[in-house]
Protein backbone atom coordinates (compact mmCIF):
# COMPACT_ATOMS: atom_id res chain seq x y z
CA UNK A 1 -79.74 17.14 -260.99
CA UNK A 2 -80.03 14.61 -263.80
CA UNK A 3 -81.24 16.50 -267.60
CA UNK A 4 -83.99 14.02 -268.94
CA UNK A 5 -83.54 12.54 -272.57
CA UNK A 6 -85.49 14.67 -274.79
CA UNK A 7 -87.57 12.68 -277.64
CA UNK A 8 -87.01 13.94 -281.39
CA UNK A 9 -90.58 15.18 -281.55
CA UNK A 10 -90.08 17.84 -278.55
CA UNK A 11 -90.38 21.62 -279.75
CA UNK A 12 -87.11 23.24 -278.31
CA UNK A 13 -86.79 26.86 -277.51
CA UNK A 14 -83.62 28.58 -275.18
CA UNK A 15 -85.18 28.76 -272.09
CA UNK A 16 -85.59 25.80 -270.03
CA UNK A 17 -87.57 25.21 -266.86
CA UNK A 18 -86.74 23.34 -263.72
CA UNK A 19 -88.70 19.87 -262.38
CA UNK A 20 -88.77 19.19 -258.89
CA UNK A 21 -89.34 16.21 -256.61
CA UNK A 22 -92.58 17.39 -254.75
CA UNK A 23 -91.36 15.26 -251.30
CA UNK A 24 -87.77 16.37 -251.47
CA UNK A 25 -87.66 19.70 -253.43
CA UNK A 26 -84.74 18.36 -254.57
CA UNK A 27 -84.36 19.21 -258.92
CA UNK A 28 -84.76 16.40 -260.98
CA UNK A 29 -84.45 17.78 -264.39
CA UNK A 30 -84.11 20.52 -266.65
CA UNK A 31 -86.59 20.90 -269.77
CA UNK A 32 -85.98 23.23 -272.54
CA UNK A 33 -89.76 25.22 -273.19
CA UNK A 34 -91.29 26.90 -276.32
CA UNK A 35 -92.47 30.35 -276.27
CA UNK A 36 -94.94 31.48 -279.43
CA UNK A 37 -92.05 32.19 -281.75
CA UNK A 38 -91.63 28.63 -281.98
CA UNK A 39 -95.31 28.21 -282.85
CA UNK A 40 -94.61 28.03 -286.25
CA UNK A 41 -92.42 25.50 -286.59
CA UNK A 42 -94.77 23.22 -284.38
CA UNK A 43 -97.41 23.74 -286.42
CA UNK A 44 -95.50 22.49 -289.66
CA UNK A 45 -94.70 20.15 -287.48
CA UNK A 46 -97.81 18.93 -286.99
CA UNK A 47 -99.56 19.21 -290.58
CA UNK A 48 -96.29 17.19 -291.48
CA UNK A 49 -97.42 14.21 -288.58
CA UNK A 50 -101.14 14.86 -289.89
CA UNK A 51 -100.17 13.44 -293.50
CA UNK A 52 -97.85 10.60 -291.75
CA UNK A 53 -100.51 9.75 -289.06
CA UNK A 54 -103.46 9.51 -291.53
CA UNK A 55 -101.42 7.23 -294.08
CA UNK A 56 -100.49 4.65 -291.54
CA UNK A 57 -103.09 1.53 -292.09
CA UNK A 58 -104.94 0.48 -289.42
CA UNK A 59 -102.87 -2.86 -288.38
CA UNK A 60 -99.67 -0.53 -287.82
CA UNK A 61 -100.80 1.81 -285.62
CA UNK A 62 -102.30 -0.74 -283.46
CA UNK A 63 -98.99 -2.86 -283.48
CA UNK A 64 -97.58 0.36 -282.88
CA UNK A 65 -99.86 0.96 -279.49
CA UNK A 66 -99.67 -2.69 -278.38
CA UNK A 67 -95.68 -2.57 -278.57
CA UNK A 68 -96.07 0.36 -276.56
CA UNK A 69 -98.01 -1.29 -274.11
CA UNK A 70 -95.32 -4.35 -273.78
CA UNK A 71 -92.78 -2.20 -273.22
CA UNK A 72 -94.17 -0.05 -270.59
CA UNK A 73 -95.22 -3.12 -268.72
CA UNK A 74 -91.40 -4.37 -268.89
CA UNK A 75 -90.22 -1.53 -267.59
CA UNK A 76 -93.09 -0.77 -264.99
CA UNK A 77 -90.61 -0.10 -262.09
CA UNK A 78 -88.66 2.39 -264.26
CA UNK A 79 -91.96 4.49 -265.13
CA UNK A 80 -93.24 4.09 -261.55
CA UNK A 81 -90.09 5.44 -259.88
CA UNK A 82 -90.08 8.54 -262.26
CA UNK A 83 -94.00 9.24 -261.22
CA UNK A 84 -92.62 9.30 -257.77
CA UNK A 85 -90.11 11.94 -258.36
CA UNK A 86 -91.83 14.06 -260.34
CA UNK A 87 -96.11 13.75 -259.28
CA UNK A 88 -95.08 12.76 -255.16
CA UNK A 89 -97.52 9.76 -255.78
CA UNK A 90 -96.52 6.75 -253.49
CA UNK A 91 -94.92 3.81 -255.15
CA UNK A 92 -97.61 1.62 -254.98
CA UNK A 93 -99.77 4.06 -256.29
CA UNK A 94 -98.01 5.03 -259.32
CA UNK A 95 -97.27 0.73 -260.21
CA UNK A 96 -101.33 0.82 -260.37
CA UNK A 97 -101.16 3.72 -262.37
CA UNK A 98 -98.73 2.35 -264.99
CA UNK A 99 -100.43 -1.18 -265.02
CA UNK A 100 -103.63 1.52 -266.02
CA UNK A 101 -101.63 3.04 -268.71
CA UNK A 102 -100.87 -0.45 -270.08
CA UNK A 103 -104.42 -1.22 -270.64
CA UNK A 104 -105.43 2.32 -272.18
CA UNK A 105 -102.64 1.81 -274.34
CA UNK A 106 -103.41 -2.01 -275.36
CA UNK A 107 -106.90 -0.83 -275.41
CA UNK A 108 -106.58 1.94 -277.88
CA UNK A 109 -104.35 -0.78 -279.94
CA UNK A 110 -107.78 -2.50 -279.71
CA UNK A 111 -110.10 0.17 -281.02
CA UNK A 112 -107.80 0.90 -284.08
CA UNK A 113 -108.61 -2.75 -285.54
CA UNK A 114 -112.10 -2.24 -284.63
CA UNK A 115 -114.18 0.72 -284.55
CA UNK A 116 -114.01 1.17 -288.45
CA UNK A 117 -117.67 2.10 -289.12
CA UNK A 118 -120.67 0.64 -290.02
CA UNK A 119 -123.26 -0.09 -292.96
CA UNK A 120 -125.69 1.64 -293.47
CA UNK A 121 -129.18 0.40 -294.86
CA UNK A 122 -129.73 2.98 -297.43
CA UNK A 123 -132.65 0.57 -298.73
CA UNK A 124 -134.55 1.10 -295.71
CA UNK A 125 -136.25 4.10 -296.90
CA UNK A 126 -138.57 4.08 -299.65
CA UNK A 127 -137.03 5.51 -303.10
CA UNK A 128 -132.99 4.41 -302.22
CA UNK A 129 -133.58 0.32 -302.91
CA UNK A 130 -131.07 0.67 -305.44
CA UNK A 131 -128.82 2.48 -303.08
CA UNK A 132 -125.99 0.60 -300.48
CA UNK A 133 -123.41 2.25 -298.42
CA UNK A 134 -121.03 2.72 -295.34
CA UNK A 135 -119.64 5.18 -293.29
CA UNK A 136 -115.76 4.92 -291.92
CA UNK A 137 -114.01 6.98 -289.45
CA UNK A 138 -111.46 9.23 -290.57
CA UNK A 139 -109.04 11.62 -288.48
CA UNK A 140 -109.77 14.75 -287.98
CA UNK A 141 -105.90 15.60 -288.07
CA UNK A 142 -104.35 17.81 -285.61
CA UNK A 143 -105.27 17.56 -282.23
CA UNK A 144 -103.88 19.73 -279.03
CA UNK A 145 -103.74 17.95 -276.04
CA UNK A 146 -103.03 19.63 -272.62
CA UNK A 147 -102.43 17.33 -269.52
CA UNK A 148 -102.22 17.48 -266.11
CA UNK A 149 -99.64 16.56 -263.28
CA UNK A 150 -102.06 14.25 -261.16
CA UNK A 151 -101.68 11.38 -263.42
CA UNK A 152 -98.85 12.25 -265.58
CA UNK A 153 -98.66 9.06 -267.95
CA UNK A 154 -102.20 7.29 -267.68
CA UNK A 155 -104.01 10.71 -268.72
CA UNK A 156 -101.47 11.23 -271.24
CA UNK A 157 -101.81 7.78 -272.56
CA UNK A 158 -105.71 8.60 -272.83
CA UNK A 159 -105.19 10.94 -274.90
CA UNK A 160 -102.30 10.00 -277.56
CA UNK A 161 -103.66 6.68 -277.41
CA UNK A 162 -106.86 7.12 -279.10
CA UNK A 163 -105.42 9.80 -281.20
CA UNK A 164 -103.27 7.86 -282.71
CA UNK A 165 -105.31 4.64 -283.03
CA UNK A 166 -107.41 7.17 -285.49
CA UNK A 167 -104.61 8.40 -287.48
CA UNK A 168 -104.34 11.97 -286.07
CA UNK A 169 -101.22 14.07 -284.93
CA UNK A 170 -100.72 15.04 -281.66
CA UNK A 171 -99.61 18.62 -280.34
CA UNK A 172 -99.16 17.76 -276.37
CA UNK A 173 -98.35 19.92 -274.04
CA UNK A 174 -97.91 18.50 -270.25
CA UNK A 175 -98.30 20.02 -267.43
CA UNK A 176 -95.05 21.77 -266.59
CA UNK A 177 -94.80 20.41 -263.02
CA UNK A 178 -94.86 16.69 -264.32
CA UNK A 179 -93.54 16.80 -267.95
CA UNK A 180 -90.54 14.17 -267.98
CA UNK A 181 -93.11 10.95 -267.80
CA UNK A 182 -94.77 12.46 -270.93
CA UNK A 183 -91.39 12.82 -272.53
CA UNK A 184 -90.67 8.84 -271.92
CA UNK A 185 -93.81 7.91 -273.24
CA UNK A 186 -93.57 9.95 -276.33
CA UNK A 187 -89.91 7.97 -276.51
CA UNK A 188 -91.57 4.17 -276.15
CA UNK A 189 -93.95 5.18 -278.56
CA UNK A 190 -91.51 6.03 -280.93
CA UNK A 191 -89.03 3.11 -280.22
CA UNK A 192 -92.35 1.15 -280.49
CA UNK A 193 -92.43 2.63 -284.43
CA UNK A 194 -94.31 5.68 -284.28
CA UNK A 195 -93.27 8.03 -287.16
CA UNK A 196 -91.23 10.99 -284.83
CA UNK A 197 -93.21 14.02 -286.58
CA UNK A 198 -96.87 12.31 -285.32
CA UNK A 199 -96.80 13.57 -281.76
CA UNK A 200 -95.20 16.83 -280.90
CA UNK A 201 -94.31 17.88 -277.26
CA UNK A 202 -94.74 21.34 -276.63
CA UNK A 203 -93.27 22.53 -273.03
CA UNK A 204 -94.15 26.13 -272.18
CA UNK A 205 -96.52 28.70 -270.22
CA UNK A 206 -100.27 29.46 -271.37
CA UNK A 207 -99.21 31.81 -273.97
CA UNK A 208 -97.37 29.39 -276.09
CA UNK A 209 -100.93 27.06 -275.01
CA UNK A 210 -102.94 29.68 -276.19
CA UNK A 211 -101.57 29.85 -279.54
CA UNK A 212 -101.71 26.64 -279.78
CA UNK A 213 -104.91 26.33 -279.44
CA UNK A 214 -105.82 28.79 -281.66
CA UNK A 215 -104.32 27.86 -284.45
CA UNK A 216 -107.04 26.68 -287.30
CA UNK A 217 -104.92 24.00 -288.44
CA UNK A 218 -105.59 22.48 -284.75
CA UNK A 219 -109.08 20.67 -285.15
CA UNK A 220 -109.51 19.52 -281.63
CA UNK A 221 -108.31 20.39 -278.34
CA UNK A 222 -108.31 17.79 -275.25
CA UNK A 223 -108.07 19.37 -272.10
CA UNK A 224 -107.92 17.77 -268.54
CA UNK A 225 -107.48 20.71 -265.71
CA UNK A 226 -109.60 23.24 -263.93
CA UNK A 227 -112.46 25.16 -264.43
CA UNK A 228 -110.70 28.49 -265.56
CA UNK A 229 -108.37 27.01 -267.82
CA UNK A 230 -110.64 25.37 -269.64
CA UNK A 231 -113.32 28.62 -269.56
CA UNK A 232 -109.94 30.60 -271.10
CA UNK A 233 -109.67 27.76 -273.90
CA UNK A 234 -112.89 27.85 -274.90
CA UNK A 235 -113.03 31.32 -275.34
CA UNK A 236 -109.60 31.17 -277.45
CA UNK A 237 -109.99 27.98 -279.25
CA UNK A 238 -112.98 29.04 -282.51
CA UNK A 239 -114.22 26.80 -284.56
CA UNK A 240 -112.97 23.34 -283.65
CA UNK A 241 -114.01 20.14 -281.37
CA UNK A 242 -113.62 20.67 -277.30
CA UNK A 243 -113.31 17.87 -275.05
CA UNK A 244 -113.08 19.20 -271.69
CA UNK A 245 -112.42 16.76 -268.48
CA UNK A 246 -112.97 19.33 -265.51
CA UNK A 247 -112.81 19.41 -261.64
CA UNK A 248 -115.54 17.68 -260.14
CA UNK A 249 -116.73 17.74 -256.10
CA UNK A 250 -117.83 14.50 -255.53
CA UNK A 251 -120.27 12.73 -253.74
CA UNK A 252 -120.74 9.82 -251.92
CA UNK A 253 -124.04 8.87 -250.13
CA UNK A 254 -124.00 6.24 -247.44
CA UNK A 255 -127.63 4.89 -246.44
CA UNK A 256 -128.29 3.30 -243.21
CA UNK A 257 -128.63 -0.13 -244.57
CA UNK A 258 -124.84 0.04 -246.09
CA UNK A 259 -122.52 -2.52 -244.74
CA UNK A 260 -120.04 0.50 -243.00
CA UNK A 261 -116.94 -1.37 -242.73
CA UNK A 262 -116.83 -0.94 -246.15
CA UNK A 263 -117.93 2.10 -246.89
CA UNK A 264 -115.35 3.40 -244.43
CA UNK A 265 -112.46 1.92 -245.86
CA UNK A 266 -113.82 2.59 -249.50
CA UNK A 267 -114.14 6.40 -248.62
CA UNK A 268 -110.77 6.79 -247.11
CA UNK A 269 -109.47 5.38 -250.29
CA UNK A 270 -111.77 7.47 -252.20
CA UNK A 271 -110.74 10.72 -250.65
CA UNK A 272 -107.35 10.38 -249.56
CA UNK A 273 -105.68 8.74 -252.83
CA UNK A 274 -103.07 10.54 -254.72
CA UNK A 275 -103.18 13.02 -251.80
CA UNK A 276 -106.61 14.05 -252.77
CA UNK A 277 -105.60 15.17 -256.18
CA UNK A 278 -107.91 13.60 -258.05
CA UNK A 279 -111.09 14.90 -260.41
CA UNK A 280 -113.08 12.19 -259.05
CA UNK A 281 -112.21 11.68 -255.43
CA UNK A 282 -114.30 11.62 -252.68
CA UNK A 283 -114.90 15.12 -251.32
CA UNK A 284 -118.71 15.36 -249.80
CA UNK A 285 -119.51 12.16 -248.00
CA UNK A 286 -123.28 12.06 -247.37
CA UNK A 287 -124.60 9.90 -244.40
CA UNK A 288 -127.64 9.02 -243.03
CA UNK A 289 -128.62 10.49 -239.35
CA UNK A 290 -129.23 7.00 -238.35
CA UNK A 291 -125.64 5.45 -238.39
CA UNK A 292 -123.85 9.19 -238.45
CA UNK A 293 -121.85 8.96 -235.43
CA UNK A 294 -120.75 5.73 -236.28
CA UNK A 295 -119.87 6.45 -239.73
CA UNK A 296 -117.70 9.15 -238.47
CA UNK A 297 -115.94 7.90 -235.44
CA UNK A 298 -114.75 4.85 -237.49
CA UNK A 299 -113.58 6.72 -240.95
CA UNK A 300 -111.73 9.42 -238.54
CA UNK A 301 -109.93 7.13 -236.58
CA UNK A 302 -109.38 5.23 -239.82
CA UNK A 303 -107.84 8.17 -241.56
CA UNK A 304 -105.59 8.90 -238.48
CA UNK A 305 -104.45 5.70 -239.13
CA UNK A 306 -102.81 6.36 -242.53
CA UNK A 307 -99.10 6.66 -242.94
CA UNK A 308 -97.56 10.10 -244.37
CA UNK A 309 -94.59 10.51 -245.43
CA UNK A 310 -92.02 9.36 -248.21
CA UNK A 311 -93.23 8.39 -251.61
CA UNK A 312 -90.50 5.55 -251.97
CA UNK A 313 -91.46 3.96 -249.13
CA UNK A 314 -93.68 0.90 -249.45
CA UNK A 315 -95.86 1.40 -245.97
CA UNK A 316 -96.42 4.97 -246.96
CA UNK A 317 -100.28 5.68 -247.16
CA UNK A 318 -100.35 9.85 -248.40
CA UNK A 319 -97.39 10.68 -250.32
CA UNK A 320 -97.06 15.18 -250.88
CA UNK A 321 -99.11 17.70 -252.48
CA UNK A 322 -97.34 18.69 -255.45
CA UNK A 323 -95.56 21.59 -254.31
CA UNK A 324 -95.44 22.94 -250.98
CA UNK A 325 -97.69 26.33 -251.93
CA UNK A 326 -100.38 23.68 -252.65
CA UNK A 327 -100.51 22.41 -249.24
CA UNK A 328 -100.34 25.49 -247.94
CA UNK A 329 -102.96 26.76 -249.78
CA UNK A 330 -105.21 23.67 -248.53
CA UNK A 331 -104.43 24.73 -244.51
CA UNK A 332 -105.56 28.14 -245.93
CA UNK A 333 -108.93 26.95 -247.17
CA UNK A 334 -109.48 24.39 -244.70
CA UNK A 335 -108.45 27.54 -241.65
CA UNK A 336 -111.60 29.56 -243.27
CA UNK A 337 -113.70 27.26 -243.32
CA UNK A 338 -112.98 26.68 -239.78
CA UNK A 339 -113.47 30.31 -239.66
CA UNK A 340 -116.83 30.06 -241.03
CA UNK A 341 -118.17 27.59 -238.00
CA UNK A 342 -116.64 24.29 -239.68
CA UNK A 343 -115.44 21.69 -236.76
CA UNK A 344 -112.19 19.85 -237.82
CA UNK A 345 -111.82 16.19 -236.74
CA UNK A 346 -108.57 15.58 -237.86
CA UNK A 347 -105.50 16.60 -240.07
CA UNK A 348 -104.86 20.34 -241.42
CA UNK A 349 -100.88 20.13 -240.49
CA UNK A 350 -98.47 20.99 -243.38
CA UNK A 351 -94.86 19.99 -243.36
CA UNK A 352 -93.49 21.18 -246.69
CA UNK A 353 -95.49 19.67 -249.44
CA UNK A 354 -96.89 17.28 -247.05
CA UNK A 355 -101.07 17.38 -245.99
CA UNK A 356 -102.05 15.58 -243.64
CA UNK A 357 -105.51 13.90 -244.53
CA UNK A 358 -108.28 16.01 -243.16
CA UNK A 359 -111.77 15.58 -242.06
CA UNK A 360 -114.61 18.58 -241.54
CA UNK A 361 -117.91 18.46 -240.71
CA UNK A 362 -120.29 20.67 -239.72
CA UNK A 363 -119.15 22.86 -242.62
CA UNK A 364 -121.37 25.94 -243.52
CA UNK A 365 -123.66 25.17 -246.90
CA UNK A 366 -121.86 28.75 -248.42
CA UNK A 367 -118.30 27.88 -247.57
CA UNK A 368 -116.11 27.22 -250.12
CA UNK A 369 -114.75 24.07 -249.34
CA UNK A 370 -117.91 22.51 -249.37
CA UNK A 371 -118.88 24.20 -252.91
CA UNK A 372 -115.74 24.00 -254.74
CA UNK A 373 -113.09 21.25 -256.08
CA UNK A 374 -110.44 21.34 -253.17
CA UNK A 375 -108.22 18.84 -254.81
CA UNK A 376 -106.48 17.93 -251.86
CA UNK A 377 -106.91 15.17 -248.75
CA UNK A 378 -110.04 17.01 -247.94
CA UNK A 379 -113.17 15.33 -246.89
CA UNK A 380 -116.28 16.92 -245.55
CA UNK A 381 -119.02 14.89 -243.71
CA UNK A 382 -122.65 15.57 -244.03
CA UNK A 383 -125.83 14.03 -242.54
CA UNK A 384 -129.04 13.81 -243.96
CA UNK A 385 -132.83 12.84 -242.86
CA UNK A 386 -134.20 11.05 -245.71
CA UNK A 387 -133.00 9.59 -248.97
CA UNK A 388 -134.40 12.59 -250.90
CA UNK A 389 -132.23 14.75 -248.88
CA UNK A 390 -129.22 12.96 -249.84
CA UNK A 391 -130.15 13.10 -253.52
CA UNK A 392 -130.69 16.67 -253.29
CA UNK A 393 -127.60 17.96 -251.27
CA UNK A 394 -125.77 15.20 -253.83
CA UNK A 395 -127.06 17.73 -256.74
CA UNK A 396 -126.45 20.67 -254.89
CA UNK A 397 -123.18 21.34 -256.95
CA UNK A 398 -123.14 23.10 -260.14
CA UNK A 399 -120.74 20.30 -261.68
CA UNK A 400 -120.16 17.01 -261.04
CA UNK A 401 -118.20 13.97 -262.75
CA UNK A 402 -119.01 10.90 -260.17
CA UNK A 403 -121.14 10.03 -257.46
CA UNK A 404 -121.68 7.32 -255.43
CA UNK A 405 -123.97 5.07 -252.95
CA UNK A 406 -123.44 2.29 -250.52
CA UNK A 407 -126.55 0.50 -250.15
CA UNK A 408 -127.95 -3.04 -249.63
CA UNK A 409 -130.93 -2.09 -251.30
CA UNK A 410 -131.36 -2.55 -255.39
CA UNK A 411 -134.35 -0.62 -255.91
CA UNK A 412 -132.43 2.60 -253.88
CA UNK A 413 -129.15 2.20 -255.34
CA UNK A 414 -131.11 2.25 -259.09
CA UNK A 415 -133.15 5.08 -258.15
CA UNK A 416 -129.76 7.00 -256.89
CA UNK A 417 -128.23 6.25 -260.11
CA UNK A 418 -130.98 7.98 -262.20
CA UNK A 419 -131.60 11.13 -259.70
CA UNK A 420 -127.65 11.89 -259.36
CA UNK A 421 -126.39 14.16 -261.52
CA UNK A 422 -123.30 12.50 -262.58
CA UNK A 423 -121.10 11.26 -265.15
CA UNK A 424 -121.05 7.92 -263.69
CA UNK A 425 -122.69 6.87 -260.44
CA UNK A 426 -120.31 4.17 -258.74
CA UNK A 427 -123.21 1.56 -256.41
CA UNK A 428 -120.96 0.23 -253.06
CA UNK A 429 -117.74 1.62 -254.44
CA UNK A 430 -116.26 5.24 -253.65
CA UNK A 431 -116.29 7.97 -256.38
CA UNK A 432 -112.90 7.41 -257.17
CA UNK A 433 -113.54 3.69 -259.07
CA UNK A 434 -112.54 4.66 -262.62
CA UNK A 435 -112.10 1.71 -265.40
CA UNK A 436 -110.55 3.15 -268.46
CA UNK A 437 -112.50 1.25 -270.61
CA UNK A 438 -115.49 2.87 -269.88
CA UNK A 439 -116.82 6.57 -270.85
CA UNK A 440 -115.76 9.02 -268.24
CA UNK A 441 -116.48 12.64 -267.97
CA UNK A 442 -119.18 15.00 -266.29
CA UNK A 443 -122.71 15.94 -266.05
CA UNK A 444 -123.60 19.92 -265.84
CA UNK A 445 -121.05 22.67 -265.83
CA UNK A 446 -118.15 23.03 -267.93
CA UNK A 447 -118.79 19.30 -269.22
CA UNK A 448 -118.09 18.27 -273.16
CA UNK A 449 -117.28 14.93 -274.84
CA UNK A 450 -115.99 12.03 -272.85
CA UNK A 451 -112.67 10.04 -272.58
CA UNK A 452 -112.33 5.93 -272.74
CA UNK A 453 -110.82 4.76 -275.03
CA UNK A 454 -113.53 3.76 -277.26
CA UNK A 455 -115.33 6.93 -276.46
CA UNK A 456 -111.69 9.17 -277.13
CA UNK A 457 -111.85 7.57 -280.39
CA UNK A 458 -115.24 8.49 -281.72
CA UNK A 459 -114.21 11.75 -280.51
CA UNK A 460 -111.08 11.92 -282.01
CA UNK A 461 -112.04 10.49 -285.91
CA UNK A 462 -115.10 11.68 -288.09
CA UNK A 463 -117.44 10.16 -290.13
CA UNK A 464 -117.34 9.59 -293.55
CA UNK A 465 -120.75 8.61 -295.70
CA UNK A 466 -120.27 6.44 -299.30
CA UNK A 467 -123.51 5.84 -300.95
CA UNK A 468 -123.71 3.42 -304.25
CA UNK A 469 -126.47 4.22 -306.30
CA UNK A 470 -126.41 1.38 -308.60
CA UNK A 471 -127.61 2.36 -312.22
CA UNK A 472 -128.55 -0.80 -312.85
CA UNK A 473 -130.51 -3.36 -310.87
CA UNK A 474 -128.67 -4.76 -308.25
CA UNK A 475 -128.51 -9.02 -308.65
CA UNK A 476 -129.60 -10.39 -305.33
């Protein structure tokens, strides 16, 4: 057991909890949590980091982001073995994911030069000729940010990244499984030149959360998780901004004019990546009668192709579930459904914290696994009869972040992408394909405000209207 290096701006209390290695079980680290007697001192904290954050000019807080960036991307291999120990995602996976957090982080460097505001033609309404003006964008000062373990620095760098490119302070509280790659980018962003007091890390159970995010000096809360977490913030949080990044049960329709070869391989990666733990990954694959069987003998015997096993190694396909009650709580889903009249093609073995990817079809309309988030390598197969089937079974779920549709035809694909209900409809790509420059979050249940960077940002700052009446006539 190795204690991680603990960044000035952490909130320390005397307990401390444990971090595992989700393939080994082995502990990695010890991290000293808050409880709420130490909510006080985070929130001065805080207001102090508000009045620090908001005085910084633009130019610094972008160097301060793009320095960040650099230095991540030096030390890539560093940040990518630590994901490994602590999230169980494979090497390769985690490299893309810190080559992600590069370009959120160089991105929201971007923004901070940019988004500024905008004129506003006051003397485009009769009776205000004499009038001229602008809005800016201003913080809106101290924002709580909860994270999850899935993508413990890239979602993290969505959200401090655009918070600070708008001149807020940060109370962030990671997920307890995966804390220690938030903790090393808090560091770089401080050995980058952040002022220590702007971000505050805040390590502790959902009653130290809840007061957190009920405090009124706390005028925003990001939240990535599930479904009852964020239900329980909004219900705690009052009168302040909610941006709320929730499960999703994805879709992906595959029309019998698709080129399969690569919808199959597409889809594995879609639902298999990250172990299935991922908002966005391919759960309900929708395919048309006509080219069923083939669809499903090919992605099967391509998914019993993929390599489990040890994160560190570079062959390795499906790295582990997070913790070994996850997994088993998958088999436990996936045995019900089963149960219920489900037909499993493949998969539903547990060794530890490892899954192996499974496929269902045949799976009851009622059953859970068909109507809920499973978050694991999960993937249920569905035919349909006619495009409007697929559209409607697509919307069957009561909240959804992506779709998608593999199709050689335009005039389908565009009509998909205005029927699905969807926070972004991916055409011949899986539901997985996120860029981080774009705005990404849901349609329907549980859905509010959007992350991207540029989208963050607007979220993140306020606007701010001056208006010149001039006295006397203005010389043009």
């Amino acid at each position: 057991m190795s204690d991680t290096a603990v960044p000035p701006g952490i909130a320390l209390g005397t307990d401390t909890t444990l971090v595992h290695n989700p393939y080994t079980g082995e502990v990695i680290a010890s991290v000293p949590i808050a409880d709420v007697a130490a909510l006080g001192s985070v929130l001065q904290q805080a207001r102090c980091g508000r009045r620090t954050a908001a005085a910084l000019s633009r130019a610094s807080r972008a160097a301060v982001l793009e320095r960040a960036a650099r230095l991540i991307q030096r030390r890539c291999e560093s940040f990518a073995q630590l994901i490994v120990s602590e999230a169980g995602k494979t090497i390769v996976q985690a490299r893309k994911e810190v080559a992600r957090a590069v370009n959120t982080l160089a991105l929201s460097g971007a923004e901070a030069r940019r988004n500024a505001g905008e004129v506003i033609p006051f003397d485009s309404h009769e009776g205000s000729e004499k009038r001229q003006g602008w809005f800016t964008r201003e913080p809106l000062g101290v924002i709580a940010a909860i994270t999850p373990f899935n993508d413990p620095l890239n979602l993290v760098a969505h959200k401090l990244g655009p918070a600070v490119a708008g001149g807020n302070a940060v109370i962030l509280k990671p997920s307890a499984l995966t804390p220690l790659t938030a903790l090393r980018l808090v560091d770089t962003l401080i050995e980058a030149g952040l002022p220590e007091e702007v971000v505050t890390v805040v390590n502790g159970d959902a009653d130290i959360a809840a007061a957190i995010v009920a405090a009124p000096d706390v005028r925003m809360v990001s939240f990535t998780g599930g479904f009852a977490t964020g239900e329980a913030i909004s219900r705690t949080a009052g009168l302040k901004k909610l941006a709320m990044d929730l499960g999703g049960n994805a879709p992906v329709i595959v029309m019998d004019d698709a080129d399969l070869d690569e919808a199959v391989a597409s889809c594995v990666s879609g639902a298999f990546w990250a172990a299935g733990q991922n908002c966005i990954g391919t759960q309900r694959i929708l395919i048309a009668a006509e080219v069923y069987e083939r669809f499903r003998d090919a992605f099967v015997a391509r998914t019993r192709l993929l390599r489990v096993g040890d994160p560190l190694d570079e062959r390795t396909d499906v790295g582990p579930m997070i913790t070994p009650e996850a997994a088993a709580v998958t088999r436990a889903k996936v045995d019900a459904a089963v149960a219920e009249g489900a037909v499993l093609l493949c998969g539903n073995t547990v060794t530890g914290s490892l899954y192996a990817p499974t496929v269902l079809e045949d799976v009851p309309a009622t059953c859970s696994i068909r109507q809920e988030e499973v978050f694991a390598p999960v993937v249920v197969l569905q035919p349909f009869t006619s495009f409007e089937d697929a559209i409607e079974q697509a919307n069957a779920i009561d909240y959804s972040l992506h779709a998608g549709i593999f199709t050689s035809r335009l005039d389908r694909a565009l009509t998909a992408a205005r029927l699905l209900e969807a926070g972004g409809v991916m055409i011949n790509d899986s539901s997985d394909y996120r860029f981080d420059a774009m705005p990404f979050g849901g349609f329907k249940y549980g859905s509010m405000g959007r992350e991207g960077v540029r989208f963050a940002f607007e979220e993140m700052t306020q606007p701010k209207v001056v208006c010149v009446n001039h006295i006397t006539e203005v010389v043009r």
